[in-house]
Protein backbone atom coordinates (compact mmCIF):
# COMPACT_ATOMS: atom_id res chain seq x y z
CA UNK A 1 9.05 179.09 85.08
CA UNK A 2 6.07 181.26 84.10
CA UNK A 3 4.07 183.81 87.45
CA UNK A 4 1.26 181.65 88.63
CA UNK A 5 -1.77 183.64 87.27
CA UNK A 6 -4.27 185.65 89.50
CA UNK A 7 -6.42 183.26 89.91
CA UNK A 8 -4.48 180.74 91.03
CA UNK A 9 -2.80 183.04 93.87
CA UNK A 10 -6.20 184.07 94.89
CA UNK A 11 -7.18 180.58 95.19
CA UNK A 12 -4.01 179.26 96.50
CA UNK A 13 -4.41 182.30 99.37
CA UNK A 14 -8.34 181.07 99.43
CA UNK A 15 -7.08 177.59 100.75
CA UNK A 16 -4.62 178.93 103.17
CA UNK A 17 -7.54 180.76 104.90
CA UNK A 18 -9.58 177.65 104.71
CA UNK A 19 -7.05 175.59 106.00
CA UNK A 20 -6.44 178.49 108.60
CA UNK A 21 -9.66 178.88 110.15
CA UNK A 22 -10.15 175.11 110.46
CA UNK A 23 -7.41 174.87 112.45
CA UNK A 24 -9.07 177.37 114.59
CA UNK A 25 -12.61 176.51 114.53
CA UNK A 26 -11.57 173.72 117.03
CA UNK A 27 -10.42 175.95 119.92
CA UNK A 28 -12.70 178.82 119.48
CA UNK A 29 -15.39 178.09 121.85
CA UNK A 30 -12.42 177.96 124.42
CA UNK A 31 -10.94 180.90 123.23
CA UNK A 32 -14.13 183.12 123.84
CA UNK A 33 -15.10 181.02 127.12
CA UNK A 34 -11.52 182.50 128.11
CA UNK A 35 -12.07 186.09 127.03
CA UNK A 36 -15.40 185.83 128.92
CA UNK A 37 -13.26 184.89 132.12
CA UNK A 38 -10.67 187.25 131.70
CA UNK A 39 -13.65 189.80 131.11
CA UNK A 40 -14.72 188.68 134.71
CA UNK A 41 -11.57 189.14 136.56
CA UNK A 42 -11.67 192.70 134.91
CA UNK A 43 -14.64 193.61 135.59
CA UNK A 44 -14.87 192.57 139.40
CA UNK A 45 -11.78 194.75 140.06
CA UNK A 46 -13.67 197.70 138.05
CA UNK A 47 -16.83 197.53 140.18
CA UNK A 48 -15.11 197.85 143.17
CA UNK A 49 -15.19 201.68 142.40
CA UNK A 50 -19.09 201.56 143.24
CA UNK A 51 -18.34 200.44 146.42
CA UNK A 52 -19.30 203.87 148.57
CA UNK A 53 -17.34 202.47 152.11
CA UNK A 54 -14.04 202.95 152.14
CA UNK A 55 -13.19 199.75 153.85
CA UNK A 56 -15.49 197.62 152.01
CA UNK A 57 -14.07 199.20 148.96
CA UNK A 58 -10.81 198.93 149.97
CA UNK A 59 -11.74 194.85 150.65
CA UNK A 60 -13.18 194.64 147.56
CA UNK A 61 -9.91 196.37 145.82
CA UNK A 62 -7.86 193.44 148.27
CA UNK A 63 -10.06 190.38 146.72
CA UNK A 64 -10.54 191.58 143.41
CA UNK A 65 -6.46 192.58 142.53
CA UNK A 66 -5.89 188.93 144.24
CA UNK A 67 -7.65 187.43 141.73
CA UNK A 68 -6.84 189.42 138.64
CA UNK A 69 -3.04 188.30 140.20
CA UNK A 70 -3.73 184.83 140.08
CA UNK A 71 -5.13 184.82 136.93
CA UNK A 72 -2.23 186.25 135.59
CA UNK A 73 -0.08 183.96 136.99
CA UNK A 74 -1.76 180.94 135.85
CA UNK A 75 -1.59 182.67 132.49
CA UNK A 76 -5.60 183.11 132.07
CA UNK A 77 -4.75 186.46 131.88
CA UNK A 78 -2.28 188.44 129.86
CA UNK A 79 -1.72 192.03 130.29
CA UNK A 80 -0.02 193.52 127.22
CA UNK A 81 0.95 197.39 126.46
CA UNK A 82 0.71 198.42 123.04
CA UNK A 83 4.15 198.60 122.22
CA UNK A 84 4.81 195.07 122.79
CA UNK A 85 1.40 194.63 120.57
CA UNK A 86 3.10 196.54 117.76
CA UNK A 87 6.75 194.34 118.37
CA UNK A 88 3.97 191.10 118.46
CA UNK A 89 2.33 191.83 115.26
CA UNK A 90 6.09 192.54 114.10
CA UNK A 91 7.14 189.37 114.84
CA UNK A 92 4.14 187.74 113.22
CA UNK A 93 4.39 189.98 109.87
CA UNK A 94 4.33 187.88 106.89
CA UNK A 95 2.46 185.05 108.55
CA UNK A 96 -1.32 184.94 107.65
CA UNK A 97 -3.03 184.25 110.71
CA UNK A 98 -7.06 185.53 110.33
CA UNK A 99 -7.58 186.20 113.79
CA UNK A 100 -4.40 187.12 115.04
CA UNK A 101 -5.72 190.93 114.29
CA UNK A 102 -8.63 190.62 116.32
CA UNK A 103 -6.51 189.69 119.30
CA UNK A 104 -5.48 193.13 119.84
CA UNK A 105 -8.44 194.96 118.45
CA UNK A 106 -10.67 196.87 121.48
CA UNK A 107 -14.55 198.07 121.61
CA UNK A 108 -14.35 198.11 117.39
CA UNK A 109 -11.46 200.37 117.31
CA UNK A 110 -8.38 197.94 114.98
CA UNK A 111 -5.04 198.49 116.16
CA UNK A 112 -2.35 199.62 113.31
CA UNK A 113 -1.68 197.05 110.41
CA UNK A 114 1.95 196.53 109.81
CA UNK A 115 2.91 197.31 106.35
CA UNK A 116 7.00 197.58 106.74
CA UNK A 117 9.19 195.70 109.07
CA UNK A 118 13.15 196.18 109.22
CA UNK A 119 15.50 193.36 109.85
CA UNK A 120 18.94 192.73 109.68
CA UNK A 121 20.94 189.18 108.12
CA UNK A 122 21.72 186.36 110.49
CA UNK A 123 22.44 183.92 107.04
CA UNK A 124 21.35 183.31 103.51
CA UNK A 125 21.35 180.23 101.36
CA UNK A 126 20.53 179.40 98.28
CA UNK A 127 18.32 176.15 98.05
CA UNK A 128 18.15 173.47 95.55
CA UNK A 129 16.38 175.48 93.30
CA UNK A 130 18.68 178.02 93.08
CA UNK A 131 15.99 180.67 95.36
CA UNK A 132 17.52 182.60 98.53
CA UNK A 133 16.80 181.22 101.75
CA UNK A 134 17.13 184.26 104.62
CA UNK A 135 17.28 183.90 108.30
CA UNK A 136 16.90 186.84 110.03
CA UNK A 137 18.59 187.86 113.50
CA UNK A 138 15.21 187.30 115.04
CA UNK A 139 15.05 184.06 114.02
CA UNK A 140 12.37 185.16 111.26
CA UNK A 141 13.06 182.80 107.84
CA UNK A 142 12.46 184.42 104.45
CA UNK A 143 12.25 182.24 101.30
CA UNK A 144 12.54 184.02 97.25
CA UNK A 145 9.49 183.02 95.31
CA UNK A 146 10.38 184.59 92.25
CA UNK A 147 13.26 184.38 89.69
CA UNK A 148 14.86 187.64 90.29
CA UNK A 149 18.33 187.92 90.63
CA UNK A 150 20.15 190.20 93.50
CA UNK A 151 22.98 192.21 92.75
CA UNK A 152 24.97 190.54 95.49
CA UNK A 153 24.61 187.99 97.77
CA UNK A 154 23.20 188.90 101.21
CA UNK A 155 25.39 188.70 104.00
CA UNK A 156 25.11 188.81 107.91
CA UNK A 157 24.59 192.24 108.85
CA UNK A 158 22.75 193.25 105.51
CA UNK A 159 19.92 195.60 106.24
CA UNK A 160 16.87 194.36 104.80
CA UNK A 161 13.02 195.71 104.42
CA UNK A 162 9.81 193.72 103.93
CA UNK A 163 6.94 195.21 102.63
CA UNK A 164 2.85 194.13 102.54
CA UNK A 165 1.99 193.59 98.71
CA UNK A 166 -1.00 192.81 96.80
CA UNK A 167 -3.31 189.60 97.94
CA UNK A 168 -1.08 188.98 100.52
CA UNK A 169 1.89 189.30 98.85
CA UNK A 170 5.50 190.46 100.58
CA UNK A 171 8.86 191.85 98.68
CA UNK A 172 11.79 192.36 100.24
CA UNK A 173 14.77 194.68 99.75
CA UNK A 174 18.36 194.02 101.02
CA UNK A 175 20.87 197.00 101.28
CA UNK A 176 18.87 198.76 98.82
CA UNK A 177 19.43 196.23 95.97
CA UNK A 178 16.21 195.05 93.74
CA UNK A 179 12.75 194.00 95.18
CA UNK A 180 12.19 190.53 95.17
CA UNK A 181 8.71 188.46 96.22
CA UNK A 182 9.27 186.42 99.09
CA UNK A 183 7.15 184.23 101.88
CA UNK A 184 7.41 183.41 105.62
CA UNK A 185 8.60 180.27 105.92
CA UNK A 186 9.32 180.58 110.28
């Protein structure tokens, strides 16, 4: 079966994004309404510091943690450290998601892209076409794309590495053996 061309990729990839932010589009007035709340709760608890009596301040402290607590609990807020943003945007590698990114970027300054992620085997399958099917321990599933043919059959356990391509591209490596081109299916 002959490589899709360029052009097609880029417009195949072209569509995905389309498709992508229209999904979005829907719940992005929400999604800023909520980072303008969430900016609130913040920013009520940061003022506090202005406060020059210590037992208003202290009151203020007492009201404002209250509510950054309940907003946390109701899940308007979400307080995240950057290693779990670096194990999130692991666990979302190889899924094009436009403003996943943005989710973690702060005042301009973009958080580290993912390039490489490590997993090990869970299973592998070959589908009806004859392409490897990979679920990963995480739960992550890999599918072939292209006709190259593996040395030997991954097993559970096998060590494999996925790397950022081209346009969006991803190849993967198991134990070492030959890249192949692969896609996120889960």
């Amino acid at each position: 079966m002959p490589r899709p061309s360029l052009f097609r990729r880029a417009a195949a990839l072209t569509t995905v994004a389309a498709v992508s932010a229209a999904l979005i589009a829907p719940f992005a007035p929400a999604l800023a309404r909520q980072a303008e709340a969430t900016a609130a709760v913040v920013k009520e608890l940061m003022a506090c510091r202005q406060v020059s009596s210590d037992a208003e301040r202290l009151a203020c402290y007492d009201k404002a943690v209250g509510a950054l607590d309940q907003a946390q609990k109701s899940g308007a807020v979400v307080v995240v450290d950057r290693e779990q943003i670096k194990e999130a945007k692991k666990d979302a590698f190889g899924f094009n998601l436009p403003s996943f990114g943005k989710l973690f970027d702060r005042n301009g300054e973009k958080t580290e892209q993912v390039n490489e992620i490590e997993l090990v085997v869970d299973h592998a399958t070959r589908n009806a076409g004859g392409k490897w099917v990979i679920t990963m321990e995480g739960g992550q599933v890999w599918r072939q794309i292209d006709t190259n043919e593996l040395f030997k059959a991954p097993h559970k356990g096998s060590k494999a590495v996925v790397k950022r391509g081209a346009i969006g591209s991803f190849s993967m490596k198991i134990d070492g053996d030959l890249a192949f081109k692969v896609h996120r299916d889960e």
